[in-house]
C-alpha atoms as a PDB file:
ATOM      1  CA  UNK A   1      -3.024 -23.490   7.282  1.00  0.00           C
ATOM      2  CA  UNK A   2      -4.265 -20.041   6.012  1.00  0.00           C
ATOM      3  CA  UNK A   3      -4.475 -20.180   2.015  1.00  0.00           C
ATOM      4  CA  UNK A   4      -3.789 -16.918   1.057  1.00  0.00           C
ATOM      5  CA  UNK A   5      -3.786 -17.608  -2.799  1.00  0.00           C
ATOM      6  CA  UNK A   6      -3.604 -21.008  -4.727  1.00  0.00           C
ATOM      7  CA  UNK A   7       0.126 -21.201  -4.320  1.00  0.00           C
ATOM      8  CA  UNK A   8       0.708 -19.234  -1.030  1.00  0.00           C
ATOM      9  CA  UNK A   9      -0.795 -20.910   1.999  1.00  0.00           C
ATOM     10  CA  UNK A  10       0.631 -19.988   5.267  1.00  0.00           C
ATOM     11  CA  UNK A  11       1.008 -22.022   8.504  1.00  0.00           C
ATOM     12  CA  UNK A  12      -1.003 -20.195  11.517  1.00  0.00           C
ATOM     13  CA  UNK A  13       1.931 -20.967  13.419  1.00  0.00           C
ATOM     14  CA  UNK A  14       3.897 -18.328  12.035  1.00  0.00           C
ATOM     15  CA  UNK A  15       1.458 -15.951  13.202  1.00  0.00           C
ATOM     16  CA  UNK A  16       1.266 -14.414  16.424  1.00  0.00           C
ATOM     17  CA  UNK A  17      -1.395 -12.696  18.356  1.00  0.00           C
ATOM     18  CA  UNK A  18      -1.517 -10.481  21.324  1.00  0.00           C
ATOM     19  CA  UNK A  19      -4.387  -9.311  22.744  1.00  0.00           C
ATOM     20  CA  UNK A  20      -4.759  -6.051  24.662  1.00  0.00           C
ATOM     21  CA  UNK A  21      -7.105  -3.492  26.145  1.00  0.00           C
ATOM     22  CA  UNK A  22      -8.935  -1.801  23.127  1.00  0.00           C
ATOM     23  CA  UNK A  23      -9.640   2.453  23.181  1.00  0.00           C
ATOM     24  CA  UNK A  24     -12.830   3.643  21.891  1.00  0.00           C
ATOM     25  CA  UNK A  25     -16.215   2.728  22.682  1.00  0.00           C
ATOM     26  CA  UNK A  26     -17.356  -0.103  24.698  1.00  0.00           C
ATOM     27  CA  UNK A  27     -18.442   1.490  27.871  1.00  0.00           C
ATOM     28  CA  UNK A  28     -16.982  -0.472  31.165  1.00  0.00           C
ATOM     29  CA  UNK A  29     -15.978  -3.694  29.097  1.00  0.00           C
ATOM     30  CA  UNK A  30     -13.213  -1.259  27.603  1.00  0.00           C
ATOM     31  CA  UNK A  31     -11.369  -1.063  30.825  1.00  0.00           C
ATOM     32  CA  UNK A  32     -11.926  -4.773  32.099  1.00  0.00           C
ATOM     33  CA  UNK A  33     -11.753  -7.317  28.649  1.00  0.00           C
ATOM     34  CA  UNK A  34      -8.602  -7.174  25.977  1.00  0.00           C
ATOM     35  CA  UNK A  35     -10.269  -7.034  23.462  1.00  0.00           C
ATOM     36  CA  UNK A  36      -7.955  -5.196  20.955  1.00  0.00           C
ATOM     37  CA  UNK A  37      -5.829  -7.798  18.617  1.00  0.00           C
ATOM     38  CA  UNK A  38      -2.074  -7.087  17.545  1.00  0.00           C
ATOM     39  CA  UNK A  39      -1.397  -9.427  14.325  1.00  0.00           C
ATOM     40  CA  UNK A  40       2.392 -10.037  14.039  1.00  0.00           C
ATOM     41  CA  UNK A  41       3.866 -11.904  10.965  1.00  0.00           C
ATOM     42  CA  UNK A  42       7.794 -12.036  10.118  1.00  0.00           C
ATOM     43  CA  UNK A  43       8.091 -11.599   6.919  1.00  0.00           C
ATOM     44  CA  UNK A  44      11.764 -11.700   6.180  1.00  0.00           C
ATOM     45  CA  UNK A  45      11.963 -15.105   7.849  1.00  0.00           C
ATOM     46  CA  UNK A  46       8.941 -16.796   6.849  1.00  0.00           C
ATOM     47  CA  UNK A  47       9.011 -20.086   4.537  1.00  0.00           C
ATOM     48  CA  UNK A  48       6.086 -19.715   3.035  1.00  0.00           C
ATOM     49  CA  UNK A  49       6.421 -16.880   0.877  1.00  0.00           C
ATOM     50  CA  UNK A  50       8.425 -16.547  -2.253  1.00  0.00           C
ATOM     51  CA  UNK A  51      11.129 -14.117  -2.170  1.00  0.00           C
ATOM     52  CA  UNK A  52       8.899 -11.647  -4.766  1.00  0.00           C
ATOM     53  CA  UNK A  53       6.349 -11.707  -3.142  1.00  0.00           C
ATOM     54  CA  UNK A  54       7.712 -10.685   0.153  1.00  0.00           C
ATOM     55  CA  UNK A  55       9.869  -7.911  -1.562  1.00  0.00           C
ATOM     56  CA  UNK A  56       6.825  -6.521  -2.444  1.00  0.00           C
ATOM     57  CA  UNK A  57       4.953  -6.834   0.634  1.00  0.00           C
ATOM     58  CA  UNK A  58       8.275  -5.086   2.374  1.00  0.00           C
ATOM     59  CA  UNK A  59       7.467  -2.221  -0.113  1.00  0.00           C
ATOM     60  CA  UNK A  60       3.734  -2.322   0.406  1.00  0.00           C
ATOM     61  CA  UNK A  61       3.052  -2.933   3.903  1.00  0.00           C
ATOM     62  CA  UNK A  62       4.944   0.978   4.726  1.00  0.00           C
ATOM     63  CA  UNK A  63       4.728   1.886   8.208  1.00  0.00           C
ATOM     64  CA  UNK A  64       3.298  -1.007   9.545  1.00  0.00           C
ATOM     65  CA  UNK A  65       6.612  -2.813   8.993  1.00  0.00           C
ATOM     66  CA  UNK A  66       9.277  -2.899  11.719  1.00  0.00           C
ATOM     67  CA  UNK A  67      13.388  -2.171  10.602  1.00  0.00           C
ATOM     68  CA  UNK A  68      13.399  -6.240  11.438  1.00  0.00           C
ATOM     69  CA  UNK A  69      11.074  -7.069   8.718  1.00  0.00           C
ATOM     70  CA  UNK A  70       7.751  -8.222  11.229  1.00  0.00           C
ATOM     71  CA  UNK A  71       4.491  -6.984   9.890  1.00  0.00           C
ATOM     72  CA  UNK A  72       2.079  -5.656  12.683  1.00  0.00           C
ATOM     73  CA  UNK A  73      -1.459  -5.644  12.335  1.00  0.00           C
ATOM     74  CA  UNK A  74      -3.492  -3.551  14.641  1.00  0.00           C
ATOM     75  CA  UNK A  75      -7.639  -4.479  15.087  1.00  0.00           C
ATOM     76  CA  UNK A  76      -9.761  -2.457  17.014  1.00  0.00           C
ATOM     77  CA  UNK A  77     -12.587  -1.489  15.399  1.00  0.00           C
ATOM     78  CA  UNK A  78     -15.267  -3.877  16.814  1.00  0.00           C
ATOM     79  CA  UNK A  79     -15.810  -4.659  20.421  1.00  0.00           C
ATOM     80  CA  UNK A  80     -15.400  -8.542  20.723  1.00  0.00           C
ATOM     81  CA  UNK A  81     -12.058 -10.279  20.624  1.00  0.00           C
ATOM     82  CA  UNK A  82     -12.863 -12.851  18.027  1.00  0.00           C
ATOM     83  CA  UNK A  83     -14.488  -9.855  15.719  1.00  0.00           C
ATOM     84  CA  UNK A  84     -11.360  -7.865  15.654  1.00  0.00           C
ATOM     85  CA  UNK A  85      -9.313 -11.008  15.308  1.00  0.00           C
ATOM     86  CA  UNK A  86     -11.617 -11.934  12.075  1.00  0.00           C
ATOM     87  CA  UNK A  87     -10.789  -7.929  10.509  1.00  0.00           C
ATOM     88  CA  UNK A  88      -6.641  -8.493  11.311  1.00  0.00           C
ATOM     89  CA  UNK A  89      -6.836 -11.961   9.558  1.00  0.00           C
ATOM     90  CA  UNK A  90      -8.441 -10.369   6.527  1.00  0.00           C
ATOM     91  CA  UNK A  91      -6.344  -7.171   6.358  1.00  0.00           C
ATOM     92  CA  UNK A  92      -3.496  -9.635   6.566  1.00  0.00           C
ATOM     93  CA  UNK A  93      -5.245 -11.943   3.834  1.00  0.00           C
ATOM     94  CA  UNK A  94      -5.575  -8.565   1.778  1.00  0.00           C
ATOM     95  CA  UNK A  95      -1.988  -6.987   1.691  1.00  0.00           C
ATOM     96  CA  UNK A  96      -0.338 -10.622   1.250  1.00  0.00           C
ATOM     97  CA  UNK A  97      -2.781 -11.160  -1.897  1.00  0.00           C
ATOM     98  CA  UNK A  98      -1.769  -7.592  -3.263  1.00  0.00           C
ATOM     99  CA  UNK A  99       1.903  -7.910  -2.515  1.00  0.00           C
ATOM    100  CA  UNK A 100       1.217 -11.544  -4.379  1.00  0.00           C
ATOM    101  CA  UNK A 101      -0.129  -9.914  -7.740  1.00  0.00           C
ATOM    102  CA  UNK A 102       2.905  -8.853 -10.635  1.00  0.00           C
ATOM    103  CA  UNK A 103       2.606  -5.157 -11.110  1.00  0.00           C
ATOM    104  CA  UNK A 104       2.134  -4.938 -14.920  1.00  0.00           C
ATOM    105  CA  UNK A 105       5.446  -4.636 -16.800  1.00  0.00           C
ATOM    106  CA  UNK A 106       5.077  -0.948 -18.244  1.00  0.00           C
ATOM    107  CA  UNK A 107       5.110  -0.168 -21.873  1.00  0.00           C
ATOM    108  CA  UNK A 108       7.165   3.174 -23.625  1.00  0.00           C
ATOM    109  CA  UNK A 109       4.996   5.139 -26.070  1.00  0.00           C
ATOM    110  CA  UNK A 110       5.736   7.603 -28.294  1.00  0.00           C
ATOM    111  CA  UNK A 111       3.733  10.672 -28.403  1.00  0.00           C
ATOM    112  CA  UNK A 112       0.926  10.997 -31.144  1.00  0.00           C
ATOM    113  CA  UNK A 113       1.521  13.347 -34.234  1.00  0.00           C
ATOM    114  CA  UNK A 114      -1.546  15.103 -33.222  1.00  0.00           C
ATOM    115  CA  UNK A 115      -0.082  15.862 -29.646  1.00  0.00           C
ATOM    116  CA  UNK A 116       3.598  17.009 -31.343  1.00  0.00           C
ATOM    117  CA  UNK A 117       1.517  19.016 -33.408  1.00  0.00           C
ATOM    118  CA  UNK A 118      -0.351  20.702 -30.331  1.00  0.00           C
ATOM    119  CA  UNK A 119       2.934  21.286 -28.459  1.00  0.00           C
ATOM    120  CA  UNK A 120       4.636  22.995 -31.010  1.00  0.00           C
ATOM    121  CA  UNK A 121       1.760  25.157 -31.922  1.00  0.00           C
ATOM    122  CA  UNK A 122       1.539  26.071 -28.365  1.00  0.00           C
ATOM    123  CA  UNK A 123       5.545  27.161 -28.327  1.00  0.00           C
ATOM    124  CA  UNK A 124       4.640  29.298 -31.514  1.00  0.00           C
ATOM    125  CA  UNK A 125       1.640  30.679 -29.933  1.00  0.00           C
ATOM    126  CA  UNK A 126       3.428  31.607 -26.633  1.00  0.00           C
ATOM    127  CA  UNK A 127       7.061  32.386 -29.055  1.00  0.00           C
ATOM    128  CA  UNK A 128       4.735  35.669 -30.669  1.00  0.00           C
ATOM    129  CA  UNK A 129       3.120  37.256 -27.821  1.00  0.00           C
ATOM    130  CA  UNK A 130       6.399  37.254 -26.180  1.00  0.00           C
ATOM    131  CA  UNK A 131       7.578  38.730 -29.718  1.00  0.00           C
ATOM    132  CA  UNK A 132       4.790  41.439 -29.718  1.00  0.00           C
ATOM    133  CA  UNK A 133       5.836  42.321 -26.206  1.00  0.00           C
ATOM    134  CA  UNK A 134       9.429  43.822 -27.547  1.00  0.00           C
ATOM    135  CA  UNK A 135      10.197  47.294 -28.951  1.00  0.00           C
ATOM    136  CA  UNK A 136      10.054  46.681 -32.505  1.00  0.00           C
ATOM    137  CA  UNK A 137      13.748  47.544 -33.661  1.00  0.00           C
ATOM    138  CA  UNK A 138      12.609  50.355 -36.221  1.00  0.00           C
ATOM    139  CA  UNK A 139      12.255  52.413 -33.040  1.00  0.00           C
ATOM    140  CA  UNK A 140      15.529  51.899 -31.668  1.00  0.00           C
END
């Protein structure tokens, strides 16, 4: 069981890992070891997360989301298998605990007096140079 937060824990059966041959440095183990990890994680079918939270992580996760709702994680950056599988766990750990946080129910305000003040003295301002730009009508 992964725990993700204190309420989301999710089974490591539901997770899938492929391994494959990683680009990048590494010299001659590059072309002989797979050593690259590809995460995969259905979201839209998985028990273990509540509905929210996978909404969110639908919204969050972007392009590393396929049309069928499976979330792929890609780990390359290190040269050892179990390395890069230790970086896709915790980039999976990360955007599950951000998709599990509430966004912050947003608040109207009203504009200050001050700042009405400071608009409308700026349309006056701007209201007489264009006003000193015209032919005064006396001269018409």
């Amino acid at each position: 069981m992964i725990y993700i937060t204190p309420s989301i824990g999710i089974d490591e059966s539901e997770i899938e890992e492929h391994f494959t041959r990683a680009s990048g440095p590494g010299g001659q183990n590059v072309n002989k070891v797979a050593t690259a990890v590809q995460l995969r994680f259905d979201v839209k079918n998985s028990p273990s997360l509540p509905q929210e939270v996978c909404d969110r992580l639908m919204s969050l996760a972007g392009k590393r989301i396929t049309d069928k709702g499976i979330l792929i994680i890609d780990a390359q950056r290190f040269r050892s298998q179990e390395r890069n599988r230790k970086d896709a766990l915790e980039r999976f750990k990360a955007i599950i605990q951000k998709a599990a946080e509430k966004p912050k129910d947003r608040r109207k305000t009203s504009p200050t007096l001050a700042s009405r003040q400071r608009r409308l003295t700026g349309k006056h301002n701007r209201s007489k140079i264009k006003r000193e730009r015209q032919i005064p009508v006396d001269d018409i």
